[in-house]
Protein backbone atom coordinates (compact mmCIF):
# COMPACT_ATOMS: atom_id res chain seq x y z
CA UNK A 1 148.07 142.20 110.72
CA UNK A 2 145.32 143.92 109.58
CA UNK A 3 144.63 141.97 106.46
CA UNK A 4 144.49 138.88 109.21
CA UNK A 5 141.83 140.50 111.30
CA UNK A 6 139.74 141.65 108.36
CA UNK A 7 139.35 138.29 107.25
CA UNK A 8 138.37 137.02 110.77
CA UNK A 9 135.79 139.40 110.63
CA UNK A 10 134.65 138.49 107.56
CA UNK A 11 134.44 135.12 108.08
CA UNK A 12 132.55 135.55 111.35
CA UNK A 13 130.53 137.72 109.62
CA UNK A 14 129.70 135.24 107.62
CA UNK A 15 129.03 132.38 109.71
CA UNK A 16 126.71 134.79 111.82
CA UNK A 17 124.80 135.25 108.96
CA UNK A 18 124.16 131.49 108.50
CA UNK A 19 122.83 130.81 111.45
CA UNK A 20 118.78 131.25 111.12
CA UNK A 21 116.73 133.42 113.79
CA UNK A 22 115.95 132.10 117.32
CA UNK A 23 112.53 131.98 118.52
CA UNK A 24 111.16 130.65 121.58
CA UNK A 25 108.02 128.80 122.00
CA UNK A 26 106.29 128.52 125.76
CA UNK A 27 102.59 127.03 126.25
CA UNK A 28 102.51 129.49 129.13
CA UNK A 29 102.74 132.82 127.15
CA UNK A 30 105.11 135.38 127.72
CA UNK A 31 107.68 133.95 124.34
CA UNK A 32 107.18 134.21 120.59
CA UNK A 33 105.20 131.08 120.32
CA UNK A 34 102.75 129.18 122.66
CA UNK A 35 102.98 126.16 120.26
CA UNK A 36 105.88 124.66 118.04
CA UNK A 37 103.13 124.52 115.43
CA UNK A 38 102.57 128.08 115.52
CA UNK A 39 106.24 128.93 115.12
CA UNK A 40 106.29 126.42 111.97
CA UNK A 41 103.47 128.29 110.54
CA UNK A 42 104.66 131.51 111.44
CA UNK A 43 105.44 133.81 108.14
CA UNK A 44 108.43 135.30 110.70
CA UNK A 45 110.31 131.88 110.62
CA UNK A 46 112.14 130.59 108.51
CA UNK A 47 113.93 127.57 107.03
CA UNK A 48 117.40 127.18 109.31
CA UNK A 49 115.86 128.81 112.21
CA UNK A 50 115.72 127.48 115.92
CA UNK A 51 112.78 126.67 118.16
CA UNK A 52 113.82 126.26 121.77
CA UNK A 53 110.80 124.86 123.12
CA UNK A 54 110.65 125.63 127.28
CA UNK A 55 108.60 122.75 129.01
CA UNK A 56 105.28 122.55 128.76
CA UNK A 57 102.39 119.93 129.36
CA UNK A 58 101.42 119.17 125.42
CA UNK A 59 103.07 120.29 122.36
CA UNK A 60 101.48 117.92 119.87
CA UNK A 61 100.39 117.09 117.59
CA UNK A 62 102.60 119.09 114.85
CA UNK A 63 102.20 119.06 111.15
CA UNK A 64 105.61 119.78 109.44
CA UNK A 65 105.40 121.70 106.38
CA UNK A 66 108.33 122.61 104.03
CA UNK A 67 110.50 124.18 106.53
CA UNK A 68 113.53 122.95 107.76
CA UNK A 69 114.27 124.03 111.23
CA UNK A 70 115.86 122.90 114.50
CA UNK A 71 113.79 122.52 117.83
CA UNK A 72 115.26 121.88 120.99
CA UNK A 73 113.83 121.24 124.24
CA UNK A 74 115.10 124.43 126.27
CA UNK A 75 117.13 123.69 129.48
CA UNK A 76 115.89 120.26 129.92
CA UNK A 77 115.14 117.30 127.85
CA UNK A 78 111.61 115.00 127.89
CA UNK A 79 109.20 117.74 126.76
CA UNK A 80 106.74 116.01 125.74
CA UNK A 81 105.03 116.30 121.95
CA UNK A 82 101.77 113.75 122.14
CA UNK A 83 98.44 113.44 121.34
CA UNK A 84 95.70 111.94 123.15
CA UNK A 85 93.32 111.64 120.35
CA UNK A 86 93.06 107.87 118.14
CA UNK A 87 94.23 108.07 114.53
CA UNK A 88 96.40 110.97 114.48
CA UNK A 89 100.39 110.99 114.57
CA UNK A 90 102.25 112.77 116.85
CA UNK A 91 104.86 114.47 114.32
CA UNK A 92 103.62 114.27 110.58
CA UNK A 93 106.06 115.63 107.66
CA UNK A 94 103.70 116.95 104.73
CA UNK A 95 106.36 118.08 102.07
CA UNK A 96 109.79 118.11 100.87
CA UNK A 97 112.01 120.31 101.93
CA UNK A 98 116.02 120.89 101.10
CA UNK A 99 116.54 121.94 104.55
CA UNK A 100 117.02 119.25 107.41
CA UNK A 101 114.77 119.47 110.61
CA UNK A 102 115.91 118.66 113.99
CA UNK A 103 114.28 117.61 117.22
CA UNK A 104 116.69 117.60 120.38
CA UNK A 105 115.25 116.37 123.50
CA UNK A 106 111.78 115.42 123.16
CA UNK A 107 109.70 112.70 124.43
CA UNK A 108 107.34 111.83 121.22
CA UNK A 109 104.15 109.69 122.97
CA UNK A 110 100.81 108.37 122.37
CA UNK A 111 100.43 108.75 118.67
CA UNK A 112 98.20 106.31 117.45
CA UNK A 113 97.57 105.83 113.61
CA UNK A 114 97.47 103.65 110.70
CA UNK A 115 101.15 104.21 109.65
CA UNK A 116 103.98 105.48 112.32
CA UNK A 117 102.00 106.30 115.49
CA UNK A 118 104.52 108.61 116.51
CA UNK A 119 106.33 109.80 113.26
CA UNK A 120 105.17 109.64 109.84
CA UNK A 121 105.97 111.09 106.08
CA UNK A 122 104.54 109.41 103.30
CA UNK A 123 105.85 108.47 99.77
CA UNK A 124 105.88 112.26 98.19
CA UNK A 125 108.23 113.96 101.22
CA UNK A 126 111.77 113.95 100.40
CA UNK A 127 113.70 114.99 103.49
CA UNK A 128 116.53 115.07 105.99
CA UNK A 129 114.63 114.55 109.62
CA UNK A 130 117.32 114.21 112.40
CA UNK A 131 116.39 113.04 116.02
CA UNK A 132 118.73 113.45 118.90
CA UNK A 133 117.87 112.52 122.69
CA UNK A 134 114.42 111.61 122.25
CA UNK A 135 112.25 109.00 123.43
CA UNK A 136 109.78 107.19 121.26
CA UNK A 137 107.30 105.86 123.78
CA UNK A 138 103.47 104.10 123.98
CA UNK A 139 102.61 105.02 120.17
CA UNK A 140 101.14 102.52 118.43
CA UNK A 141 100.36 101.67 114.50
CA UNK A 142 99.29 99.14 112.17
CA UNK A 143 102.57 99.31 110.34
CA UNK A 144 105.75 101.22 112.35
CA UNK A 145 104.49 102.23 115.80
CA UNK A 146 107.02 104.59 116.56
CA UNK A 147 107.67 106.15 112.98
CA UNK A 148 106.96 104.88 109.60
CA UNK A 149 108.60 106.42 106.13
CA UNK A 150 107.45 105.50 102.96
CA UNK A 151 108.91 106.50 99.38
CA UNK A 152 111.21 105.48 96.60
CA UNK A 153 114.97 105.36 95.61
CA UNK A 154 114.40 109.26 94.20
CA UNK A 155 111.63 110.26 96.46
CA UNK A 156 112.45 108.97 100.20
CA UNK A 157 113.56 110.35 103.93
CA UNK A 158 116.99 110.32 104.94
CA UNK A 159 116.35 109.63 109.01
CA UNK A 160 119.43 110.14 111.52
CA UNK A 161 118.43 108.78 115.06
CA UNK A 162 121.05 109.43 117.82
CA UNK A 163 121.05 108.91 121.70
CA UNK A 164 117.47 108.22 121.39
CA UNK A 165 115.50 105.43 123.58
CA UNK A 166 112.30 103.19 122.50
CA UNK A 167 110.10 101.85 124.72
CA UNK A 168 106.87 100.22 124.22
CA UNK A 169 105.68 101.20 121.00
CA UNK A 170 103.83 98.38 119.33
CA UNK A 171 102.80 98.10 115.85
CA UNK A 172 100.16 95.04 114.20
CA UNK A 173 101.95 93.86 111.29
């Protein structure tokens, strides 16, 4: 019997120990982060951490670095991750990573640039990006209005969209 329960505790143990930190990330103060970019950049979080992100009036826009983490919208989905400037993206990915990154719940809106309006990595980001229960909405491009991904057969994103919407995103050609 004990030999049994030992081993449970082991193996919760271990599976405890995979699980990354939790932060929290509220534009009105009072959590570990005001921004999700600040708790990417933060030298306190790491790759397999979670971001639960409480609602807030403007998130965006977010530069993604080479840290894999998952972000969820806390309690509620449609947070909103935009950016009301011309020529920037809402969500850009800037490097590899090994790590996946997930966004939960999110409404990604009003990214306007050149290549993916809303999302973009270019040809030298090798990833796993992951979007669940988000909605892709007015962003606008010359080539993917919603998200555009660009590499080769050894150097490319692998993108998993689930339970998401799209609505009006437009892109030129």
């Amino acid at each position: 019997m004990s030999k049994y329960f030992f081993i449970l505790v082991l193996g919760l143990f271990t599976f405890s120990s995979l699980m990354g930190a939790i932060f929290y990330v509220d534009d009105d103060g009072g959590q570990d982060f005001t921004t999700i970019q600040a708790g990417f950049t933060s030298p306190l979080v790491h790759s397999g951490d979670t971001l639960y992100v409480y609602p807030g009036d403007n998130y965006g826009p977010l530069s993604i670095g080479n840290r894999g983490l998952y972000i969820q919208a806390y309690q509620t989905t449609g947070i909103e991750i935009s950016d009301d400037d011309t020529d920037v993206h809402c969500i850009k990915f800037t490097s590899s990573c090994n790590e996946p990154t997930y966004f939960v719940g999110f409404s990604i809106t009003g990214g306007d640039d050149t290549n993916g309006g809303g999302v973009y990595a270019g040809v030298t980001v090798n990833r796993s990006i992951y979007f669940d229960k988000c909605e892709f909405t007015r962003n606008s491009a010359t080539n993917g209005g919603a998200m555009y991904f660009s590499g080769t057969d050894d150097n490319c994103c692998h993108v998993f969209i689930t339970n998401s919407e799209f609505e009006l995103n437009s892109a030129s050609s």
